[in-house]
N, C-alpha and C. Protein backbone atom coordinates (compact mmCIF):
# COMPACT_ATOMS: atom_id res chain seq x y z
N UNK A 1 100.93 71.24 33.15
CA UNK A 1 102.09 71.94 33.66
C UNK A 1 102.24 73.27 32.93
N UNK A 2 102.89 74.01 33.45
CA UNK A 2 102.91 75.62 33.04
C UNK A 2 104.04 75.87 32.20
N UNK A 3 104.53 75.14 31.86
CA UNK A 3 105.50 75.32 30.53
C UNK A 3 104.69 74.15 29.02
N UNK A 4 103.81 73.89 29.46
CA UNK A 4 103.22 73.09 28.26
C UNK A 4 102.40 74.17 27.55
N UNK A 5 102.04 75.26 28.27
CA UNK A 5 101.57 76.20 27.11
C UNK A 5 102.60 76.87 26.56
N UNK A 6 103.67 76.91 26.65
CA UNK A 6 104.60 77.72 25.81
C UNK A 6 105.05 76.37 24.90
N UNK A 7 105.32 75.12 25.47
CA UNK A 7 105.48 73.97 24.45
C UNK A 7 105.02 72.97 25.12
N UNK A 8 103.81 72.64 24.27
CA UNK A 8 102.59 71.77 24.22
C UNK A 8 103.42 70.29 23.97
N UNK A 9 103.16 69.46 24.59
CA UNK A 9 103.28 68.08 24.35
C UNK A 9 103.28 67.56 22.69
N UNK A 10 102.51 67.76 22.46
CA UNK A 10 102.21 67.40 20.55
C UNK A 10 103.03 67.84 20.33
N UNK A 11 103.63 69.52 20.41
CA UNK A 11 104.27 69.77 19.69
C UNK A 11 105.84 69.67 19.62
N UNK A 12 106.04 69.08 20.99
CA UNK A 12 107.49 68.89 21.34
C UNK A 12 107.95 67.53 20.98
N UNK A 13 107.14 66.57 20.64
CA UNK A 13 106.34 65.33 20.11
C UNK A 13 107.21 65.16 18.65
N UNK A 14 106.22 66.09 18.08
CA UNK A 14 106.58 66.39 16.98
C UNK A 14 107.62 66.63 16.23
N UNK A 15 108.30 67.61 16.75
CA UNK A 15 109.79 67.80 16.79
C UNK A 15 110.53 66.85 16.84
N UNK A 16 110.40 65.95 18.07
CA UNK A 16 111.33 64.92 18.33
C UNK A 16 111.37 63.81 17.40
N UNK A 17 110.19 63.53 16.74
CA UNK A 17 110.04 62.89 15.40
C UNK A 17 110.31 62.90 14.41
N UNK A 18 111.18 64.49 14.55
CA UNK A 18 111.98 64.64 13.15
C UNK A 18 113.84 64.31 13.44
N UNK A 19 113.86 64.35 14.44
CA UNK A 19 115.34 63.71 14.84
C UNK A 19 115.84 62.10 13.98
N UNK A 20 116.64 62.47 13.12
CA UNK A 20 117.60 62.04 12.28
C UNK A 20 118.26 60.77 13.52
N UNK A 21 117.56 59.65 12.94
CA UNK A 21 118.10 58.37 14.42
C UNK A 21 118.43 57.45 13.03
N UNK A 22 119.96 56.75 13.36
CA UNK A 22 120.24 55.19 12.82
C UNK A 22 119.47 54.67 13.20
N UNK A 23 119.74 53.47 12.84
CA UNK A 23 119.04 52.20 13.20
C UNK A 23 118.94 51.41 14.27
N UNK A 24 119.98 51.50 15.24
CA UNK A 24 120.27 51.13 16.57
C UNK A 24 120.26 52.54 17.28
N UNK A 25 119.55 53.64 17.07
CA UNK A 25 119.59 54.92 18.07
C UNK A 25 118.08 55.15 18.32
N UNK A 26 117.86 55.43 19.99
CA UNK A 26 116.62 55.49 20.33
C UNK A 26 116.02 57.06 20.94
N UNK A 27 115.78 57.55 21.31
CA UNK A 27 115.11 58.55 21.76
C UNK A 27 114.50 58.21 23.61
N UNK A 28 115.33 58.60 24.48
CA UNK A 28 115.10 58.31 25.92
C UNK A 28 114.07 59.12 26.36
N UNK A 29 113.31 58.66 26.72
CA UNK A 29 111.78 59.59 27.75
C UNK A 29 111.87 59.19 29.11
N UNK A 30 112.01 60.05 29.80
CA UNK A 30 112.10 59.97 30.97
C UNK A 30 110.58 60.28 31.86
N UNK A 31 109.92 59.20 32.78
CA UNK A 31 109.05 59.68 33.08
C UNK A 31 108.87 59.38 34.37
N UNK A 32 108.01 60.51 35.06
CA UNK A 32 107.99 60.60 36.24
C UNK A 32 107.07 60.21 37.03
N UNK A 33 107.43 59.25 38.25
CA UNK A 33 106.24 58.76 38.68
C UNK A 33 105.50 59.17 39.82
N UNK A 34 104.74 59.48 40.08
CA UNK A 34 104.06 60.39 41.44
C UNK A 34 102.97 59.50 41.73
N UNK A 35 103.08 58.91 43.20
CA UNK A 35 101.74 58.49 43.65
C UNK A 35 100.46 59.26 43.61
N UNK A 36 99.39 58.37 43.31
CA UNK A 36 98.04 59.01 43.16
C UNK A 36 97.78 59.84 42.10
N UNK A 37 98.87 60.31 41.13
CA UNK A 37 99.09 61.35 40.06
C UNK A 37 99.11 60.96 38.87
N UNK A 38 100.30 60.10 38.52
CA UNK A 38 100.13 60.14 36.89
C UNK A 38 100.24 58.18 36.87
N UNK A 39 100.18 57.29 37.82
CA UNK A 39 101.21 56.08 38.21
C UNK A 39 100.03 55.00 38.04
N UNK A 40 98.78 55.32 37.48
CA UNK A 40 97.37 54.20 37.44
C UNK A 40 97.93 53.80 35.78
N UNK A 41 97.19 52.38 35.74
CA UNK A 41 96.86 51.64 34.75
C UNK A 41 96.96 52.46 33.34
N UNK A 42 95.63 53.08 33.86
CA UNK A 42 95.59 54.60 32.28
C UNK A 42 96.51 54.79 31.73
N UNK A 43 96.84 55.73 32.65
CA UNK A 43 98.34 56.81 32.70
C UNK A 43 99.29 55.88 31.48
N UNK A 44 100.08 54.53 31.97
CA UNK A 44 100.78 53.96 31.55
C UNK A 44 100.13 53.38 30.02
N UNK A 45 98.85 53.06 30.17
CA UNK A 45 98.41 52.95 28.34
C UNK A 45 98.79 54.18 27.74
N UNK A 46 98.34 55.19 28.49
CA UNK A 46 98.54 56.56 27.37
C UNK A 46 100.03 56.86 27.26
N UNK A 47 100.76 56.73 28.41
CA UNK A 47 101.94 56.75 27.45
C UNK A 47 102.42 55.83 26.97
N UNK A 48 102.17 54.26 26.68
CA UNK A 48 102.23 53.39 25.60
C UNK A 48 101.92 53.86 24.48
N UNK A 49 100.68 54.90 24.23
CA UNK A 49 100.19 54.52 23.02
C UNK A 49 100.61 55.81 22.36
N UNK A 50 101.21 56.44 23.06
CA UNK A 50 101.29 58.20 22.76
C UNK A 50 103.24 57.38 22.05
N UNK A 51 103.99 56.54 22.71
CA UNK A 51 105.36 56.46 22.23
C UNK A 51 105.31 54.79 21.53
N UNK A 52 104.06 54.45 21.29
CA UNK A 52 104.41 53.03 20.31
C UNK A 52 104.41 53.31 18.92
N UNK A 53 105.18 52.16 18.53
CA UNK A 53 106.08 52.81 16.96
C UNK A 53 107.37 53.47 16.77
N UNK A 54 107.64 54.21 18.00
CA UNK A 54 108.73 55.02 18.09
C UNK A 54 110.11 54.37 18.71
N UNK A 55 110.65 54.92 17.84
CA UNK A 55 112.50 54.34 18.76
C UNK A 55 112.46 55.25 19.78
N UNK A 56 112.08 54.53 20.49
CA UNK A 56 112.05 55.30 22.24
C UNK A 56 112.63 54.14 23.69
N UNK A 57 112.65 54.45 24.63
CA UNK A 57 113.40 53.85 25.46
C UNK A 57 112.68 54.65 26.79
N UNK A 58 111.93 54.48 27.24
CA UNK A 58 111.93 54.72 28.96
C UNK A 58 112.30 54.48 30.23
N UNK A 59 112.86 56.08 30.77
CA UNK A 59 113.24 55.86 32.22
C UNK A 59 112.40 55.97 33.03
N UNK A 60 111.68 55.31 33.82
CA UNK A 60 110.36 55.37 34.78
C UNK A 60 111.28 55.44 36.05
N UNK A 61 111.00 56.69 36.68
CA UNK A 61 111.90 57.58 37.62
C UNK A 61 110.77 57.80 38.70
N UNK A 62 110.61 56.99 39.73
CA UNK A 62 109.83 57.42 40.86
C UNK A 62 110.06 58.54 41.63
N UNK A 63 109.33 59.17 41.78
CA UNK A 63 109.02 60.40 43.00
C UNK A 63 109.93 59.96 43.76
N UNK A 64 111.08 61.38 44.15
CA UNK A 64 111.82 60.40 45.36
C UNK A 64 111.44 61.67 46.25
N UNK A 65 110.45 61.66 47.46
CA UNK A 65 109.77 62.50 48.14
C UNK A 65 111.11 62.79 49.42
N UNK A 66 110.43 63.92 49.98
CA UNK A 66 111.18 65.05 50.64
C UNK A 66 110.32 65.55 51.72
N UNK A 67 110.61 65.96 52.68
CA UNK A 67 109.91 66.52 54.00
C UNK A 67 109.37 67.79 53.29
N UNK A 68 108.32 68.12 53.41
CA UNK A 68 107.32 69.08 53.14
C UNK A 68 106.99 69.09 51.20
N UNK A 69 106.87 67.97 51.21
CA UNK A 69 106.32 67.92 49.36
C UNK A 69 104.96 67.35 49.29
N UNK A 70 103.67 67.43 48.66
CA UNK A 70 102.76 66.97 48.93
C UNK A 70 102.79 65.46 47.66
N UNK A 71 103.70 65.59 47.56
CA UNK A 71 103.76 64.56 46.43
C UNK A 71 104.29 63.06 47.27
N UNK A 72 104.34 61.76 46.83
CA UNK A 72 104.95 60.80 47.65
C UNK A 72 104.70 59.98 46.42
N UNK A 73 106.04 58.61 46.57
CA UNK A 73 106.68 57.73 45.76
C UNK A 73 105.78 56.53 45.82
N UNK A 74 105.18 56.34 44.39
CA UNK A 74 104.41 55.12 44.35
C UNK A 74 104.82 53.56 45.05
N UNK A 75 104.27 52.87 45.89
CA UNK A 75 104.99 51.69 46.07
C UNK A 75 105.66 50.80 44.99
N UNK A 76 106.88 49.99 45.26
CA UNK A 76 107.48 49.00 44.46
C UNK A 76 106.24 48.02 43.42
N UNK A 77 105.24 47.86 43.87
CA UNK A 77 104.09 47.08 43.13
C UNK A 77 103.65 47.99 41.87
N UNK A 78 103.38 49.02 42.51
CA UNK A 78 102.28 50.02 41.54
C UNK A 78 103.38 50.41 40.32
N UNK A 79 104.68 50.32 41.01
CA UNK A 79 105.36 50.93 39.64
C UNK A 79 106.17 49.83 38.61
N UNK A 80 106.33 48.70 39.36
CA UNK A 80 106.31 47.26 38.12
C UNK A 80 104.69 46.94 37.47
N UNK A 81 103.79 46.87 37.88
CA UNK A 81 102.63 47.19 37.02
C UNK A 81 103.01 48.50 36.09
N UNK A 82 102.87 49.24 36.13
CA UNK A 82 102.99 50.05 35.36
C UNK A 82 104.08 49.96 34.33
N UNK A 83 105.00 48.89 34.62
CA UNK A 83 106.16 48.91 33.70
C UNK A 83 106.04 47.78 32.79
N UNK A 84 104.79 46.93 33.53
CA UNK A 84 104.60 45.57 32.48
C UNK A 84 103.25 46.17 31.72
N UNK A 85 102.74 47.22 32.07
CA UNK A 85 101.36 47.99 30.93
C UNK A 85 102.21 48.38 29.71
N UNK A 86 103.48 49.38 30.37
CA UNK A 86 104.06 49.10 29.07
C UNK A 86 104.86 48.38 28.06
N UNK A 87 105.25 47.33 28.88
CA UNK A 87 105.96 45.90 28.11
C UNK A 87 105.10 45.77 27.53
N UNK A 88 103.60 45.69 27.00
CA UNK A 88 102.66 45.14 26.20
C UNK A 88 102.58 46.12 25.03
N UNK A 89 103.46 47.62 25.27
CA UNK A 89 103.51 48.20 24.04
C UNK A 89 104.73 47.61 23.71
N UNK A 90 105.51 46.95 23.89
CA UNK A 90 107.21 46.56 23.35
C UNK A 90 108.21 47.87 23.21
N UNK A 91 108.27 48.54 24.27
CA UNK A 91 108.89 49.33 24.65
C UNK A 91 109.62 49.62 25.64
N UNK A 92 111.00 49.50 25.42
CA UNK A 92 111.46 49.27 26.06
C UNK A 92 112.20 50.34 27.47
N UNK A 93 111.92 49.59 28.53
CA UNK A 93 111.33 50.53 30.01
C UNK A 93 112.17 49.87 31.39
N UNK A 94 112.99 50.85 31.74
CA UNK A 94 113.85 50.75 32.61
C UNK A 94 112.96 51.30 34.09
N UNK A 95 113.02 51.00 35.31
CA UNK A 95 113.33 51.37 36.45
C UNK A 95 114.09 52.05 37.08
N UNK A 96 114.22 52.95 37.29
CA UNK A 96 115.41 54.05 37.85
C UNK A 96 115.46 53.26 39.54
N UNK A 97 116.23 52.72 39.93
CA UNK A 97 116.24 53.20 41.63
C UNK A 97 117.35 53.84 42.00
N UNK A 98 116.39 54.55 43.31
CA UNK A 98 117.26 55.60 43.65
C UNK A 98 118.22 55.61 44.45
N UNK A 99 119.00 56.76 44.25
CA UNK A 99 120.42 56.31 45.41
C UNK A 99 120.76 57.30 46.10
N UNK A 100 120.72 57.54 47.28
CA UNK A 100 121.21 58.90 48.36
C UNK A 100 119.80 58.67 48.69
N UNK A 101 118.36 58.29 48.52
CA UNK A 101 117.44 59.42 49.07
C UNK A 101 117.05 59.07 50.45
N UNK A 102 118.21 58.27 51.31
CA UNK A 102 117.73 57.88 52.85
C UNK A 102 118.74 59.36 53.19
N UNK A 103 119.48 60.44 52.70
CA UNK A 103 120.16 61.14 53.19
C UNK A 103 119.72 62.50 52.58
N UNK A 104 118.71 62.49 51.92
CA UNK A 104 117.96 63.53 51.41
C UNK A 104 118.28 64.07 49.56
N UNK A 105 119.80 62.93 49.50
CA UNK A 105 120.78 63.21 48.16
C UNK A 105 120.30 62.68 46.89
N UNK A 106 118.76 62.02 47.06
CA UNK A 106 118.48 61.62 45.71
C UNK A 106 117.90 62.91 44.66
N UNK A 107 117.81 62.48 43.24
CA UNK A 107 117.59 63.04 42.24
C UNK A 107 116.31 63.96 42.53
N UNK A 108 116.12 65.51 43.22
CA UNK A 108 115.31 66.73 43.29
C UNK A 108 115.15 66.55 44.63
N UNK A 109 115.74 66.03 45.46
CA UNK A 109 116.37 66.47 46.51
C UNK A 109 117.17 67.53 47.01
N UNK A 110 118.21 67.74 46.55
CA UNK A 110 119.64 68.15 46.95
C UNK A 110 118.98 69.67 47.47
N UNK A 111 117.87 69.91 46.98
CA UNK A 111 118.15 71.56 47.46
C UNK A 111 116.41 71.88 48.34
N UNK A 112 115.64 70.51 48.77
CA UNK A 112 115.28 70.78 49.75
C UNK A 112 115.93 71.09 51.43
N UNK A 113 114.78 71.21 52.48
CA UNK A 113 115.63 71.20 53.70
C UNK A 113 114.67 70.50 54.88
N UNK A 114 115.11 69.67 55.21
CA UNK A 114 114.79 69.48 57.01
C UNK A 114 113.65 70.48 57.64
């Protein structure tokens, strides 16, 4: 992505590793799921292994697709696999579902068009 050369993954990584967390405070990653894109087996080890150890917490946020996006929302299967690849890091990983997107109102919606 074209803002990772101005801040590189490692290094935003990094940073976030220096955040001052109690003991019951976690660090939320939100990640995005795109069919055919980032939503295989892999994908989900590497970000297991890139956030194990860490007080982290994931939101696994499916693609919520739009008339003219070349992108489209992994099926219900592909993205509970992917959420039990990372239950095997013990990290703990939420499901986002979405709400409005039969009316176009879900989350990066709102400002496509018909």
């Amino acid at each position: 992505m074209p803002i990772n050369v101005k801040y590189p993954l490692d290094k935003v990584l990094t940073y976030i590793d220096k955040v001052p967390l109690n003991k019951k405070q976690f660090i939320t990653y939100e990640y995005l799921l795109i069919k055919d894109f980032n939503d295989s087996a892999d994908d989900a080890k590497k970000l297991g292994t890139l956030l194990a150890g860490k007080s982290a917490y994931i939101n696994l946020i499916p693609f919520n697709s739009f008339p003219g996006s070349p992108y489209k929302r992994p099926n219900l299967d592909k993205i509970e696999k992917f959420k039990e690849v990372l239950d095997t890091f013990k990290i703990p990983t939420l499901i986002r579902s979405a709400k409005g997107d039969d009316v176009l109102a879900a989350c990066g919606q709102l400002n496509s068009k018909n």
